[in-house]
Protein backbone atom coordinates (compact mmCIF):
# COMPACT_ATOMS: atom_id res chain seq x y z
CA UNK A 1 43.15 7.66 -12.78
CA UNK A 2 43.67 7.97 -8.96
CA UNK A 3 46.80 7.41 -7.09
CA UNK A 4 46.63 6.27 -3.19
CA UNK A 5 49.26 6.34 -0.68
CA UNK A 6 49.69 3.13 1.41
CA UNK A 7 49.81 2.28 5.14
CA UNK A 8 53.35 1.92 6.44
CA UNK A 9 53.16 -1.77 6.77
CA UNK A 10 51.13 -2.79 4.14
CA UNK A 11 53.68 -1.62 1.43
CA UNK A 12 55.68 -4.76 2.05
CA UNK A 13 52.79 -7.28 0.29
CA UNK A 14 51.14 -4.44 -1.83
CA UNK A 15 51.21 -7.08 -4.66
CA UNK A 16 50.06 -9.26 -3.25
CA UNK A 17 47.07 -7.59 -1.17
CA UNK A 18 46.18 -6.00 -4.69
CA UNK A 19 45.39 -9.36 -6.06
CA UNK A 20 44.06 -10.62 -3.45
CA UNK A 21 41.79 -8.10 -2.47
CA UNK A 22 40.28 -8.13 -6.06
CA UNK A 23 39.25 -11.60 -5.53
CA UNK A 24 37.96 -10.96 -1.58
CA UNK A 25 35.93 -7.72 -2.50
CA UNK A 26 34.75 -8.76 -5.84
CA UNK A 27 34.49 -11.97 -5.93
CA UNK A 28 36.62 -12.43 -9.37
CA UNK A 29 39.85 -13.67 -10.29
CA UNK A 30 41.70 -10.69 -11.87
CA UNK A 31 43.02 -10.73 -15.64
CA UNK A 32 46.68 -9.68 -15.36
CA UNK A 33 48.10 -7.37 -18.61
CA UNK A 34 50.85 -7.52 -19.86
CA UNK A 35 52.34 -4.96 -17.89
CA UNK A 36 51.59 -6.19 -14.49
CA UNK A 37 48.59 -4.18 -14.28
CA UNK A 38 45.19 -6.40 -12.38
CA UNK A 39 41.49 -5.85 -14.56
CA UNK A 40 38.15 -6.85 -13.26
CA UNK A 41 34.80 -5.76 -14.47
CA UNK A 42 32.00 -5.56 -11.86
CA UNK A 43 28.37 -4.13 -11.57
CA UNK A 44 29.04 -0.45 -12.51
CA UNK A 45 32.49 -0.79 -13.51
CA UNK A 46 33.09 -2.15 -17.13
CA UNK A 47 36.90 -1.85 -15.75
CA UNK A 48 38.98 -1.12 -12.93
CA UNK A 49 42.56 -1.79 -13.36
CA UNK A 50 44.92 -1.45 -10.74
CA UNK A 51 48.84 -1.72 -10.37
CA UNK A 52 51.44 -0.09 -7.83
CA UNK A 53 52.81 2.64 -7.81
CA UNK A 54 56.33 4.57 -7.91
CA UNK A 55 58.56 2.42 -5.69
CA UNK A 56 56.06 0.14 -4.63
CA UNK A 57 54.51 2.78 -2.03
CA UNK A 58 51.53 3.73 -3.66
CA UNK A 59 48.30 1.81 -5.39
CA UNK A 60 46.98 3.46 -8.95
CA UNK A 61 43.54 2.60 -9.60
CA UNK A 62 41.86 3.65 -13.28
CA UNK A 63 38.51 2.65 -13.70
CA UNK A 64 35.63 3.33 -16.76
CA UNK A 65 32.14 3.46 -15.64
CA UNK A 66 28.76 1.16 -16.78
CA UNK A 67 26.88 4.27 -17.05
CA UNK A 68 23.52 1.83 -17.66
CA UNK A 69 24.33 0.40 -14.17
CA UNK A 70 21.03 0.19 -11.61
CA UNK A 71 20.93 1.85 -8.09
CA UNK A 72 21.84 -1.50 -6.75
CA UNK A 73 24.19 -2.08 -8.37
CA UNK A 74 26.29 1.16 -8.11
CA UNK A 75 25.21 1.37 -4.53
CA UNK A 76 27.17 -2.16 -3.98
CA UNK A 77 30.23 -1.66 -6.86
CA UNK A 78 30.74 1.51 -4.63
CA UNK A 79 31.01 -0.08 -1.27
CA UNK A 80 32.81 -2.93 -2.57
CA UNK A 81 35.08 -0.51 -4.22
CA UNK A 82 35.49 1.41 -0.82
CA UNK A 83 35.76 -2.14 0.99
CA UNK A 84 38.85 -2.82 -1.49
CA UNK A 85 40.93 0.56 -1.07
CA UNK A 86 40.68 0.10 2.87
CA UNK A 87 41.68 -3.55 2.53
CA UNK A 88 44.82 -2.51 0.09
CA UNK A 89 46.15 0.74 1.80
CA UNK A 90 44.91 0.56 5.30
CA UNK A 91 43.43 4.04 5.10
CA UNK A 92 39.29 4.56 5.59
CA UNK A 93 37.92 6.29 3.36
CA UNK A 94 37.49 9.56 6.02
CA UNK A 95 41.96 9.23 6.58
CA UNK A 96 41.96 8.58 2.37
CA UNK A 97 40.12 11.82 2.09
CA UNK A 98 42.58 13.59 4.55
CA UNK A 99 45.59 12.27 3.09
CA UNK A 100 44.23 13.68 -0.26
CA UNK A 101 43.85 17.05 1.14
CA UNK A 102 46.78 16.96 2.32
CA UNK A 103 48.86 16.13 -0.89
CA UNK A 104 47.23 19.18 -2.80
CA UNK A 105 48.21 21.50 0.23
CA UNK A 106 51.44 20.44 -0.62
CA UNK A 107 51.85 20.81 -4.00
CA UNK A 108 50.76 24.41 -4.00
């Protein structure tokens, strides 16, 4: 499970954009749980769930891996995955990394 902080300005639709970016980066409309919580499977991914986080300011992602997936198709799940974070919290994947770094400085 991986928790990612969101844009300033993107927090305000986060529920939306979570949805929505399932279905523009995957393709798929998204099975909601019962506890609010967004599932697709895709390519290399026989899940990724995803739901906010604490207050609404953060997206939690859990996923479980095809492990019999091709090159292909990790190569695309993965940039389709990438394609999804940026389109849900704003951040690249380079300012994701930072921000990362940055929370494990702090916590030491």
């Amino acid at each position: 499970m991986q928790e990612y902080q969101i844009k300033r300005g993107y927090t305000k639709d986060l529920a939306k954009s979570m949805v929505q970016g399932l279905r523009d980066q995957f393709e798929l409309e998204p099975e909601v749980a019962a506890d609010g919580h967004y599932i697709v499977a895709y390519g290399a991914l026989h899940r990724l769930e995803v739901w906010s986080g604490a207050g609404g300011k953060t997206l939690v992602v859990d996923t479980e891996a095809n492990r019999d997936a091709g090159d292909e198709a990790i190569i695309d799940t993965n940039r389709r995955f990438r394609n999804y974070l940026q389109q849900v919290t704003g951040y690249t994947a380079k300012e994701r990394a930072k921000k990362a770094q940055q929370a494990l400085k702090g916590s030491e």
